[in-house]
N, C-alpha and C. Protein backbone atom coordinates (compact mmCIF):
# COMPACT_ATOMS: atom_id res chain seq x y z
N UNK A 1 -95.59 -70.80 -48.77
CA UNK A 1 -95.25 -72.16 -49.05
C UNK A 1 -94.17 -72.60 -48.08
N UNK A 2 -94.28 -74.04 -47.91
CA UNK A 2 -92.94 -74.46 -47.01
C UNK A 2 -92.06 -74.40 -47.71
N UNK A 3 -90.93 -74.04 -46.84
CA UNK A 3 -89.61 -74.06 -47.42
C UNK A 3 -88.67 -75.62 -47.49
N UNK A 4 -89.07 -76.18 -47.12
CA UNK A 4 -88.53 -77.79 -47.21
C UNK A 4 -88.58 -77.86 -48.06
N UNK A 5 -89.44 -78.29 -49.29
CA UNK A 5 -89.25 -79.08 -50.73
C UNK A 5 -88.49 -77.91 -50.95
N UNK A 6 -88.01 -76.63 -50.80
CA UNK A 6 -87.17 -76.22 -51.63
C UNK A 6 -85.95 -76.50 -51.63
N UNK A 7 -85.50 -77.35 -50.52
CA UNK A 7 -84.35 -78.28 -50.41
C UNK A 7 -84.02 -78.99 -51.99
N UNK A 8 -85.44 -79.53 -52.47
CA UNK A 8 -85.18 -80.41 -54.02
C UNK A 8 -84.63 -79.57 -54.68
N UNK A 9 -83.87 -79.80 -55.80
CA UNK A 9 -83.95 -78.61 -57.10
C UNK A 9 -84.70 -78.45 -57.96
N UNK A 10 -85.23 -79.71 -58.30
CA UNK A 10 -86.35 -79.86 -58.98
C UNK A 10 -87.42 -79.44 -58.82
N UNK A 11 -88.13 -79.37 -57.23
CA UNK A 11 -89.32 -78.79 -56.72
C UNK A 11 -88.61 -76.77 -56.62
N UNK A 12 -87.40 -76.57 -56.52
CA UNK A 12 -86.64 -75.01 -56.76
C UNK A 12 -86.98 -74.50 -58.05
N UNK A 13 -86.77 -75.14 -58.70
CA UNK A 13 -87.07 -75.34 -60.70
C UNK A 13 -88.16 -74.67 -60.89
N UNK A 14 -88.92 -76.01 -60.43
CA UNK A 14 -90.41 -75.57 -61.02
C UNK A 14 -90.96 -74.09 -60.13
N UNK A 15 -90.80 -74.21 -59.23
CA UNK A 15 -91.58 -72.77 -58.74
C UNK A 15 -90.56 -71.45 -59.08
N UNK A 16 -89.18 -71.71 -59.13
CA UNK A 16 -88.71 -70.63 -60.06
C UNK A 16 -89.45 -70.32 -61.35
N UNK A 17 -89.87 -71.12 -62.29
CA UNK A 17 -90.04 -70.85 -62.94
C UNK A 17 -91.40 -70.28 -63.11
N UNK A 18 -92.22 -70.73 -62.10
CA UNK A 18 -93.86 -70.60 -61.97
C UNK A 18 -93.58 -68.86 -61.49
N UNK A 19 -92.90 -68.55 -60.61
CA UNK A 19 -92.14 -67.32 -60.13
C UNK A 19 -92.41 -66.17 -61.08
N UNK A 20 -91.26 -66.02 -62.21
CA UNK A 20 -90.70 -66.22 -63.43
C UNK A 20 -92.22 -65.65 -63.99
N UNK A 21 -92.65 -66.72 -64.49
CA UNK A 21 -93.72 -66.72 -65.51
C UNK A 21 -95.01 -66.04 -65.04
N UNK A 22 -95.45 -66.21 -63.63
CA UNK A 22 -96.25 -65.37 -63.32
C UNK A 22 -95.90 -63.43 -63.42
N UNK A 23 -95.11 -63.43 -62.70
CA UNK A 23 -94.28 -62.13 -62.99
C UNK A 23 -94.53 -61.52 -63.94
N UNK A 24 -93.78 -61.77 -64.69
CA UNK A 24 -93.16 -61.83 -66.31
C UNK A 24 -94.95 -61.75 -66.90
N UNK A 25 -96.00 -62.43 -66.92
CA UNK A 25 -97.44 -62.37 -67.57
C UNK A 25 -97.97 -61.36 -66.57
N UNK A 26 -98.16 -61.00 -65.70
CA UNK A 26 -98.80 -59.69 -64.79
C UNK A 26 -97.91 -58.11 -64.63
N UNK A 27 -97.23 -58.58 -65.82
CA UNK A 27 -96.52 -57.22 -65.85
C UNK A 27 -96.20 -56.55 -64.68
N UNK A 28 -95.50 -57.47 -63.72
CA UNK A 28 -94.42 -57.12 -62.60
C UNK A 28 -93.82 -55.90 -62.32
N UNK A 29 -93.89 -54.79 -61.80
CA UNK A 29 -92.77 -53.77 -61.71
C UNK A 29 -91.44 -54.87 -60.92
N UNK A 30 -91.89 -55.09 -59.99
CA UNK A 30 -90.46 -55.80 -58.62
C UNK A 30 -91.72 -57.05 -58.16
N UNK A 31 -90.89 -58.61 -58.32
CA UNK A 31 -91.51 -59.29 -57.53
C UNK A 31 -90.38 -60.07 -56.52
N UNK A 32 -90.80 -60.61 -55.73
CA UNK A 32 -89.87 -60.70 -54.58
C UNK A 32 -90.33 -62.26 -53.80
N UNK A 33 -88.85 -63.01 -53.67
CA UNK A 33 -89.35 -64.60 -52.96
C UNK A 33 -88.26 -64.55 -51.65
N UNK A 34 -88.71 -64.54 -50.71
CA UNK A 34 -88.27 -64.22 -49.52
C UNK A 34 -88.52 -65.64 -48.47
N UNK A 35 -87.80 -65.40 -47.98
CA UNK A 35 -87.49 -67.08 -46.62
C UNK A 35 -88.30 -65.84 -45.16
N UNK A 36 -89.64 -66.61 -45.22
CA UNK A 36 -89.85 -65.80 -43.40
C UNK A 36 -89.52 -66.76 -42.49
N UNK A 37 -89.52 -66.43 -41.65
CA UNK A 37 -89.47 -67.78 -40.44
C UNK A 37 -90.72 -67.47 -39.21
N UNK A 38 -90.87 -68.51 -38.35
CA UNK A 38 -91.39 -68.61 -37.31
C UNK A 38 -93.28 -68.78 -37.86
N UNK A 39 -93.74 -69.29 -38.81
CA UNK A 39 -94.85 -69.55 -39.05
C UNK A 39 -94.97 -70.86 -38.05
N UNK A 40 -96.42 -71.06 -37.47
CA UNK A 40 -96.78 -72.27 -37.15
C UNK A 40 -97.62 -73.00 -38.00
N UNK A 41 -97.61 -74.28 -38.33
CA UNK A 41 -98.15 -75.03 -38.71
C UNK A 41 -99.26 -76.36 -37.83
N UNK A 42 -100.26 -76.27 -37.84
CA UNK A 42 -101.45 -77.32 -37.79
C UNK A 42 -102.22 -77.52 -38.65
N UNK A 43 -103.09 -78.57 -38.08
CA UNK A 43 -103.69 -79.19 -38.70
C UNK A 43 -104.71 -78.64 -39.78
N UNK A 44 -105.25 -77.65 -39.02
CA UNK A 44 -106.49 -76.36 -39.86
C UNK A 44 -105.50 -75.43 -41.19
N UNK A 45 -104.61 -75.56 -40.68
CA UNK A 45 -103.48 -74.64 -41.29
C UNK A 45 -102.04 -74.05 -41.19
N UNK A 46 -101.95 -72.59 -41.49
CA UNK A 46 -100.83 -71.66 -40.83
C UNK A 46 -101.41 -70.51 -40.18
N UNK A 47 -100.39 -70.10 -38.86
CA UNK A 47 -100.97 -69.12 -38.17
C UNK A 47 -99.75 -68.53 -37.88
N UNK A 48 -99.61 -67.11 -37.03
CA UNK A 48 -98.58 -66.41 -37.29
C UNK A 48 -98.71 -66.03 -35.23
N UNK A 49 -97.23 -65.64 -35.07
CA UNK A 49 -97.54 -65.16 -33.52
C UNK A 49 -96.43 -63.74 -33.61
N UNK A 50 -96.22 -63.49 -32.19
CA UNK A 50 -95.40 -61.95 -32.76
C UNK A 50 -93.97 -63.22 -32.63
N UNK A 51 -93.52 -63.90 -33.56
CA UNK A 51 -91.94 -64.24 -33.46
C UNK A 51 -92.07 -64.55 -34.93
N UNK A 52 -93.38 -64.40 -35.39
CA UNK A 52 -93.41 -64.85 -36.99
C UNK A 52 -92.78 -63.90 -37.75
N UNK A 53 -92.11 -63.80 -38.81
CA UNK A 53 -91.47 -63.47 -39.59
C UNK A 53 -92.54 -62.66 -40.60
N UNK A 54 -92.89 -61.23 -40.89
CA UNK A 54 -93.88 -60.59 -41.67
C UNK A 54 -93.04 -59.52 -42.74
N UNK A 55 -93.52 -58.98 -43.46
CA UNK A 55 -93.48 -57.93 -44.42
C UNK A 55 -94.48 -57.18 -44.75
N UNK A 56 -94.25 -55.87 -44.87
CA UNK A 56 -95.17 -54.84 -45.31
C UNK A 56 -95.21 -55.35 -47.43
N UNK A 57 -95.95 -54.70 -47.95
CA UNK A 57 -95.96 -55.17 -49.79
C UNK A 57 -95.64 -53.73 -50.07
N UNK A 58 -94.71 -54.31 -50.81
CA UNK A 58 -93.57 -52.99 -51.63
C UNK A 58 -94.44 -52.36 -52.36
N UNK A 59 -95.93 -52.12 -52.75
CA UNK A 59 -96.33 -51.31 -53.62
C UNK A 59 -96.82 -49.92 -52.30
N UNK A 60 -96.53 -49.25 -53.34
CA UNK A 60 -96.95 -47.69 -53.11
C UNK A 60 -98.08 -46.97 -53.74
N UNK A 61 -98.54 -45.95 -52.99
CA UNK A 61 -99.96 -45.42 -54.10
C UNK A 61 -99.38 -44.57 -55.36
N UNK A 62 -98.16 -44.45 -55.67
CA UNK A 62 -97.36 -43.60 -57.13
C UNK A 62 -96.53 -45.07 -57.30
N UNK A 63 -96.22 -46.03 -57.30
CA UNK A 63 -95.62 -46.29 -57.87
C UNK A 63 -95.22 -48.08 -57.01
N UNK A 64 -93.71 -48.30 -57.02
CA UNK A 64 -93.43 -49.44 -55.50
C UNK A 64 -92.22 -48.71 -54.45
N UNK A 65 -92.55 -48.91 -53.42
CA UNK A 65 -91.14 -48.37 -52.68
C UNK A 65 -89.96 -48.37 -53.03
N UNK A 66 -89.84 -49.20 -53.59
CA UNK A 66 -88.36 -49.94 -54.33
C UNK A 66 -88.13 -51.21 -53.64
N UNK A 67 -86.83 -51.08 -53.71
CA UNK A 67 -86.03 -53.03 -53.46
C UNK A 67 -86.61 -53.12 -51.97
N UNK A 68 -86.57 -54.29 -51.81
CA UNK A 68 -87.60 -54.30 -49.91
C UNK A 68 -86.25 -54.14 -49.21
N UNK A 69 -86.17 -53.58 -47.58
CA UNK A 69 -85.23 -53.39 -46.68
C UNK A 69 -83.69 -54.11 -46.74
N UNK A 70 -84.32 -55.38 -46.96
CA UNK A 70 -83.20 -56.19 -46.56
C UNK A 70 -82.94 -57.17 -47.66
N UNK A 71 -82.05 -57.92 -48.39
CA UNK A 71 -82.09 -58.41 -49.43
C UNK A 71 -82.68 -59.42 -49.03
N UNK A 72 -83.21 -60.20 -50.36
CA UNK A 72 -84.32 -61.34 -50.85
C UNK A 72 -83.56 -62.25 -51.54
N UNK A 73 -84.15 -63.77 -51.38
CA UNK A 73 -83.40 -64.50 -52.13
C UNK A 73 -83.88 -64.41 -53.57
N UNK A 74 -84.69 -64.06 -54.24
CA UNK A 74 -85.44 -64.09 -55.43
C UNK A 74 -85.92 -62.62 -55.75
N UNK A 75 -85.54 -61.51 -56.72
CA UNK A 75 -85.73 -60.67 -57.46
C UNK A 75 -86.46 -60.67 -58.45
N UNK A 76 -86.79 -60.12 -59.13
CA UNK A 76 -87.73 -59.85 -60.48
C UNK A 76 -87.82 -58.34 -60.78
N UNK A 77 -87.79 -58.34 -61.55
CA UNK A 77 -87.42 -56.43 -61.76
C UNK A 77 -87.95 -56.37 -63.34
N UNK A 78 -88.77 -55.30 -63.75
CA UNK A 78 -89.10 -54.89 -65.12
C UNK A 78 -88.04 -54.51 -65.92
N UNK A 79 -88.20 -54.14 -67.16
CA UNK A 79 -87.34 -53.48 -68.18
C UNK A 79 -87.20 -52.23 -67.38
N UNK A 80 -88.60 -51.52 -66.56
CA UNK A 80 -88.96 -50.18 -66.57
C UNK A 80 -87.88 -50.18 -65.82
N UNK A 81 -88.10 -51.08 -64.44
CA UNK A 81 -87.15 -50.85 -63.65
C UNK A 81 -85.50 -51.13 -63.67
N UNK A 82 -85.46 -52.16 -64.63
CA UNK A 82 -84.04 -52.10 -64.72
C UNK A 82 -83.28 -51.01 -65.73
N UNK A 83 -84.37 -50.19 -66.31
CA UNK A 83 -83.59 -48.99 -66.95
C UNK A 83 -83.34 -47.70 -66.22
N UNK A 84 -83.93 -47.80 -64.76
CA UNK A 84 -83.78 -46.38 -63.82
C UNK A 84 -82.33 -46.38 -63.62
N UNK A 85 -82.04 -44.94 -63.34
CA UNK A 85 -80.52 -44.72 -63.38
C UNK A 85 -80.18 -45.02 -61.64
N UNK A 86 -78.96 -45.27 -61.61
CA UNK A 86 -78.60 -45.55 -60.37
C UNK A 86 -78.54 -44.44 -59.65
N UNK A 87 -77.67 -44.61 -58.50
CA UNK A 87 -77.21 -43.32 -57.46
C UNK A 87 -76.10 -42.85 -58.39
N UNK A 88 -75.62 -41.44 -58.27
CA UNK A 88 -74.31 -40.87 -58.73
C UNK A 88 -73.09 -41.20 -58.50
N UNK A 89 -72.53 -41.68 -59.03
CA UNK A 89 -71.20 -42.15 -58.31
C UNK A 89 -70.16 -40.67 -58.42
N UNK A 90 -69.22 -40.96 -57.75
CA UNK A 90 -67.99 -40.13 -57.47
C UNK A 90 -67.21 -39.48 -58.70
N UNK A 91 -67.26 -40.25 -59.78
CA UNK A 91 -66.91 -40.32 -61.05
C UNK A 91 -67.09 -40.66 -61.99
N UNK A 92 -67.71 -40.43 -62.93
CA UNK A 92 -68.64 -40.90 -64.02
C UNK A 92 -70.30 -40.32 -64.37
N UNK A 93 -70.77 -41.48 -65.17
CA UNK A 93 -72.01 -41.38 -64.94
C UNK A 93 -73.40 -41.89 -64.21
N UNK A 94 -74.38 -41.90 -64.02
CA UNK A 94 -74.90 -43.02 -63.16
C UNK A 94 -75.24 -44.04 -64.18
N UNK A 95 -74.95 -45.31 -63.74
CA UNK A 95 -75.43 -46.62 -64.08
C UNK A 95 -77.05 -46.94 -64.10
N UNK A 96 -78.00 -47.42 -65.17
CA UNK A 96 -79.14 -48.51 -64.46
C UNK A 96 -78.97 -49.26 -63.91
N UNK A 97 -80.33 -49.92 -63.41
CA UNK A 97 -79.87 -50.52 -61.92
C UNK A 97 -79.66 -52.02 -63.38
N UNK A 98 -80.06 -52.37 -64.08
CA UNK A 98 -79.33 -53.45 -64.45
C UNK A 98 -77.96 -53.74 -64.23
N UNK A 99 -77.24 -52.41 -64.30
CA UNK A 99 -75.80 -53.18 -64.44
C UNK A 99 -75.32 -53.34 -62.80
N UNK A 100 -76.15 -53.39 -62.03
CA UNK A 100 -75.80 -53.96 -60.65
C UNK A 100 -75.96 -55.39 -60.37
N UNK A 101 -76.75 -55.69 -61.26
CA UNK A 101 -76.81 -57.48 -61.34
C UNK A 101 -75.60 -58.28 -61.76
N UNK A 102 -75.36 -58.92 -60.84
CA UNK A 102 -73.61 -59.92 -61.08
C UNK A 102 -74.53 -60.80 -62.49
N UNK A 103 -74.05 -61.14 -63.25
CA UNK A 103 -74.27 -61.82 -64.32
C UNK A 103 -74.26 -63.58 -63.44
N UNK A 104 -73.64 -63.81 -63.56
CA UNK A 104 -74.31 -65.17 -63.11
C UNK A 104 -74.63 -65.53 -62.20
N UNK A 105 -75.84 -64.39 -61.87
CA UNK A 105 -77.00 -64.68 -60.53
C UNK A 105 -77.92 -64.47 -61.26
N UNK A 106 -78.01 -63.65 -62.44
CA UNK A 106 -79.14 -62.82 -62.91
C UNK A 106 -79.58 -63.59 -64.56
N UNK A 107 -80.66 -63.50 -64.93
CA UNK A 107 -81.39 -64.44 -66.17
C UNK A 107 -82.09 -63.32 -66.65
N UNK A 108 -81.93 -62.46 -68.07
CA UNK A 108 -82.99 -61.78 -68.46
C UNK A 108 -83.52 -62.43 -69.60
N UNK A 109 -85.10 -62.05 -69.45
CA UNK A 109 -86.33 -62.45 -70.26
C UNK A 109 -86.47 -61.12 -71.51
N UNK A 110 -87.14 -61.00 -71.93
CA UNK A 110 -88.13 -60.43 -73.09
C UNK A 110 -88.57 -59.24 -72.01
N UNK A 111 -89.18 -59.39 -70.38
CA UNK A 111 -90.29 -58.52 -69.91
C UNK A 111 -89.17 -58.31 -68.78
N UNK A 112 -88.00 -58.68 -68.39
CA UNK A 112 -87.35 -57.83 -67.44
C UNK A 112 -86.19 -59.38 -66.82
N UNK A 113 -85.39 -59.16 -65.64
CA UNK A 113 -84.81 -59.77 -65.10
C UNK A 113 -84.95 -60.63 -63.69
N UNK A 114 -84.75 -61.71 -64.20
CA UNK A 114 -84.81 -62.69 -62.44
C UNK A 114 -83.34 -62.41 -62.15
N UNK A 115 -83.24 -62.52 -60.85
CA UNK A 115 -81.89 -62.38 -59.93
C UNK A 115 -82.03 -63.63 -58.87
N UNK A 116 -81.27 -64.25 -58.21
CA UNK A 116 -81.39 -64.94 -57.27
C UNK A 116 -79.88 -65.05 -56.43
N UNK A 117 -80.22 -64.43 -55.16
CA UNK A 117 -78.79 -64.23 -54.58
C UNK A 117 -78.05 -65.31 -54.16
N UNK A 118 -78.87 -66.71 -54.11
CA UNK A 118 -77.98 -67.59 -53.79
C UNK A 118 -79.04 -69.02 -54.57
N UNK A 119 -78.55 -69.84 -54.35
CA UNK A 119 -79.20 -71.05 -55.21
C UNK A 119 -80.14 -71.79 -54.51
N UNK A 120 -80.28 -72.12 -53.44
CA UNK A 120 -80.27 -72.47 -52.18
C UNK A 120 -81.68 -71.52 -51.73
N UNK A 121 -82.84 -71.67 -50.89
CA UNK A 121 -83.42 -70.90 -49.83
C UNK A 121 -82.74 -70.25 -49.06
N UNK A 122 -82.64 -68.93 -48.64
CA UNK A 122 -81.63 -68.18 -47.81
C UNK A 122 -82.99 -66.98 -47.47
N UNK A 123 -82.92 -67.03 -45.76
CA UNK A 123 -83.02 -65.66 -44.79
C UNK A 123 -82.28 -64.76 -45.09
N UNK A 124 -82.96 -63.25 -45.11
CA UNK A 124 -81.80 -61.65 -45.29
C UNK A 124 -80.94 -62.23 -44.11
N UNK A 125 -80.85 -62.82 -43.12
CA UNK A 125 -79.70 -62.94 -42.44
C UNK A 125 -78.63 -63.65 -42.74
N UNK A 126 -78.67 -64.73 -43.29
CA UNK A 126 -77.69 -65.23 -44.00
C UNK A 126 -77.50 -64.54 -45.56
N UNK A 127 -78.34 -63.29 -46.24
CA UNK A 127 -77.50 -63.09 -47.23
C UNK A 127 -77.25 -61.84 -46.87
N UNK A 128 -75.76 -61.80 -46.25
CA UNK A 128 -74.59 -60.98 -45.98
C UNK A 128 -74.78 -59.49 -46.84
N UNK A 129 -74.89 -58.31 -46.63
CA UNK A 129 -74.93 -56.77 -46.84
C UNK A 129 -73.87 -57.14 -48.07
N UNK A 130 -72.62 -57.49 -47.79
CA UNK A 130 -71.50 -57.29 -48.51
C UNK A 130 -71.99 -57.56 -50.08
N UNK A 131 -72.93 -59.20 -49.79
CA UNK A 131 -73.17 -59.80 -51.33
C UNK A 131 -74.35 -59.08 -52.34
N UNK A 132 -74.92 -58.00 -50.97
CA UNK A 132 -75.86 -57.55 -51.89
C UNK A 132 -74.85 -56.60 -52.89
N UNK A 133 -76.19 -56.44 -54.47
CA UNK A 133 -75.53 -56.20 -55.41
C UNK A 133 -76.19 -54.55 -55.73
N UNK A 134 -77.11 -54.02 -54.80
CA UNK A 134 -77.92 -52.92 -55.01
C UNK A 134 -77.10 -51.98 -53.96
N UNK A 135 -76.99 -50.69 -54.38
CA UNK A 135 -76.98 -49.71 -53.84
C UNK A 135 -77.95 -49.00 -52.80
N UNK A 136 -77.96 -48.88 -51.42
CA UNK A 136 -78.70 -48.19 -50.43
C UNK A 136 -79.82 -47.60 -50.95
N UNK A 137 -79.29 -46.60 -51.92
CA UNK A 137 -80.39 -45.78 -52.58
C UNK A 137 -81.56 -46.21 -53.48
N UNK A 138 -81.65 -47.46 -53.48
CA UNK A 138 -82.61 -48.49 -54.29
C UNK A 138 -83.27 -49.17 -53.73
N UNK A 139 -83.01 -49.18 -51.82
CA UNK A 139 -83.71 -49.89 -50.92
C UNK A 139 -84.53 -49.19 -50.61
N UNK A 140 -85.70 -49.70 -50.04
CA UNK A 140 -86.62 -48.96 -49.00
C UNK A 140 -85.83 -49.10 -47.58
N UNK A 141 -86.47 -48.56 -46.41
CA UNK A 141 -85.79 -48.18 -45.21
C UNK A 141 -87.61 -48.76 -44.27
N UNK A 142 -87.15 -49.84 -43.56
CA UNK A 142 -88.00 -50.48 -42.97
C UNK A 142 -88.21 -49.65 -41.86
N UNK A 143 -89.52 -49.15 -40.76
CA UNK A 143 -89.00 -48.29 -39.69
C UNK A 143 -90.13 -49.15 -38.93
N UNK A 144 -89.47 -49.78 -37.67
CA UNK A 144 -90.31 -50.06 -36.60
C UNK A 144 -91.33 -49.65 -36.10
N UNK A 145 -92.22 -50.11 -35.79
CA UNK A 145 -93.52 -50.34 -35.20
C UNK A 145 -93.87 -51.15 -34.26
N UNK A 146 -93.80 -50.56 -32.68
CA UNK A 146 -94.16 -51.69 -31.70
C UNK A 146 -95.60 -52.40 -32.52
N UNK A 147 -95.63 -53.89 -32.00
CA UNK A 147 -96.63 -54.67 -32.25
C UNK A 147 -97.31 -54.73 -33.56
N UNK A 148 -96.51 -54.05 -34.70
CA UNK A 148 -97.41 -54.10 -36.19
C UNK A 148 -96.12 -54.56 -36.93
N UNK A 149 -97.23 -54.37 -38.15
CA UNK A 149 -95.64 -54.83 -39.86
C UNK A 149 -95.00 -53.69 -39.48
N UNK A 150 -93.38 -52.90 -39.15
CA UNK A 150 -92.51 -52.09 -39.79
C UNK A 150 -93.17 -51.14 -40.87
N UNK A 151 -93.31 -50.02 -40.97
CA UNK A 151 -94.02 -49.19 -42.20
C UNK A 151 -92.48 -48.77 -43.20
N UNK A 152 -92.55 -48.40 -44.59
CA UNK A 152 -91.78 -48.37 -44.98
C UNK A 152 -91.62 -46.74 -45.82
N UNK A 153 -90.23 -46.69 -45.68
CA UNK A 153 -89.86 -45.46 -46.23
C UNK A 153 -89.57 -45.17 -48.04
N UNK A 154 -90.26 -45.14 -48.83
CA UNK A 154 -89.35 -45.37 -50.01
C UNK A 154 -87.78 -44.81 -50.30
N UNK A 155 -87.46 -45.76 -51.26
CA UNK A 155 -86.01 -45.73 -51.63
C UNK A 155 -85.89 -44.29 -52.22
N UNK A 156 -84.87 -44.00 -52.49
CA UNK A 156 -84.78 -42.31 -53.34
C UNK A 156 -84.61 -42.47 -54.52
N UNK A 157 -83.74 -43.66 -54.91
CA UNK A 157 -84.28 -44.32 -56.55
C UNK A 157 -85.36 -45.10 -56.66
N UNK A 158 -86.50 -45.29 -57.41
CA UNK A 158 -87.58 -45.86 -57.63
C UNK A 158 -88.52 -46.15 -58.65
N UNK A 159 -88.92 -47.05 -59.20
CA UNK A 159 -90.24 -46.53 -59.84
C UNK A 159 -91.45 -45.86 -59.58
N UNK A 160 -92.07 -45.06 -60.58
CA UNK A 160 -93.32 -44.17 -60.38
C UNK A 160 -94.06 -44.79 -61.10
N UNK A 161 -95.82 -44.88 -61.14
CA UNK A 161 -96.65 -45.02 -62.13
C UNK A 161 -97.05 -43.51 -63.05
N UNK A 162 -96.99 -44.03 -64.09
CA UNK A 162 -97.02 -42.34 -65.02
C UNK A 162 -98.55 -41.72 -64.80
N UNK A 163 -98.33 -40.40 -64.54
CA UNK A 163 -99.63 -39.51 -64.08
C UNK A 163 -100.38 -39.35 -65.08
């Protein structure tokens, strides 16, 4: 979709919520709303060149890679997934990844949590490493590929589908 009407809030609204609700009814592990850039637009349609902006799809054949490379402006995460334990910290115990969600970025439902890192449409380049709220170990690890999508590494925390 273009990213212009997401300038409105109103036209932000509604597809948050269409977001949201699709998710949330297809029993979502991780869904993800991301800003690409460099699509062209004509008349027939959209077409893509190598400056277009792509992604590999976070699912895996056991399970999803985890959180995609680089942060997203729009999250969605299951119960399943927001009950996996975090990385170990230094002291203590490990956390689920729920409690990495800043509370007023994050909205939980009945079937799991929306997150949204900024209010606004935002590129991983404008949302700053610092603001992300996930731990390394919850990302996947994007690895280059002359002339293709990046193939991806899964995260070391993750969801599995049960055997």
């Amino acid at each position: 979709m273009l990213a212009a009407p997401l300038a409105d809030p109103r036209w932000r609204t509604a597809i948050r919520r269409f977001f949201i609700a699709y998710a949330a009814r297809r029993g979502a592990i991780l869904a993800t709303g991301e800003v690409l850039e460099g699509y062209l637009l004509h008349p027939g349609g959209v077409s893509a060149d190598g400056e277009t902006g792509t992604r590999r799809s976070m699912f895996a054949p056991d399970g999803v890679f985890g959180l995609p490379p680089n942060p997203v402006w729009w999250t969605w995460l299951s119960n399943d997934y927001l009950a996996l334990a975090g990385p170990r910290r230094l002291l203590g115990a490990r956390r689920p990844v729920l409690e990495y969600l800043p509370t007023h970025r994050t909205r939980r439902y009945p079937q799991g949590a929306f997150y949204a890192a900024t209010d606004a449409p935002a590129h991983h380049r404008g949302l700053r490493r610092r603001d992300d709220p996930f731990p390394a170990a919850l990302r996947s690890t994007a690895v280059p590929v002359p002339h293709q999508i990046d193939e991806i590494r899964p995260a070391r925390i993750r969801p599995l589908f049960p055997r």
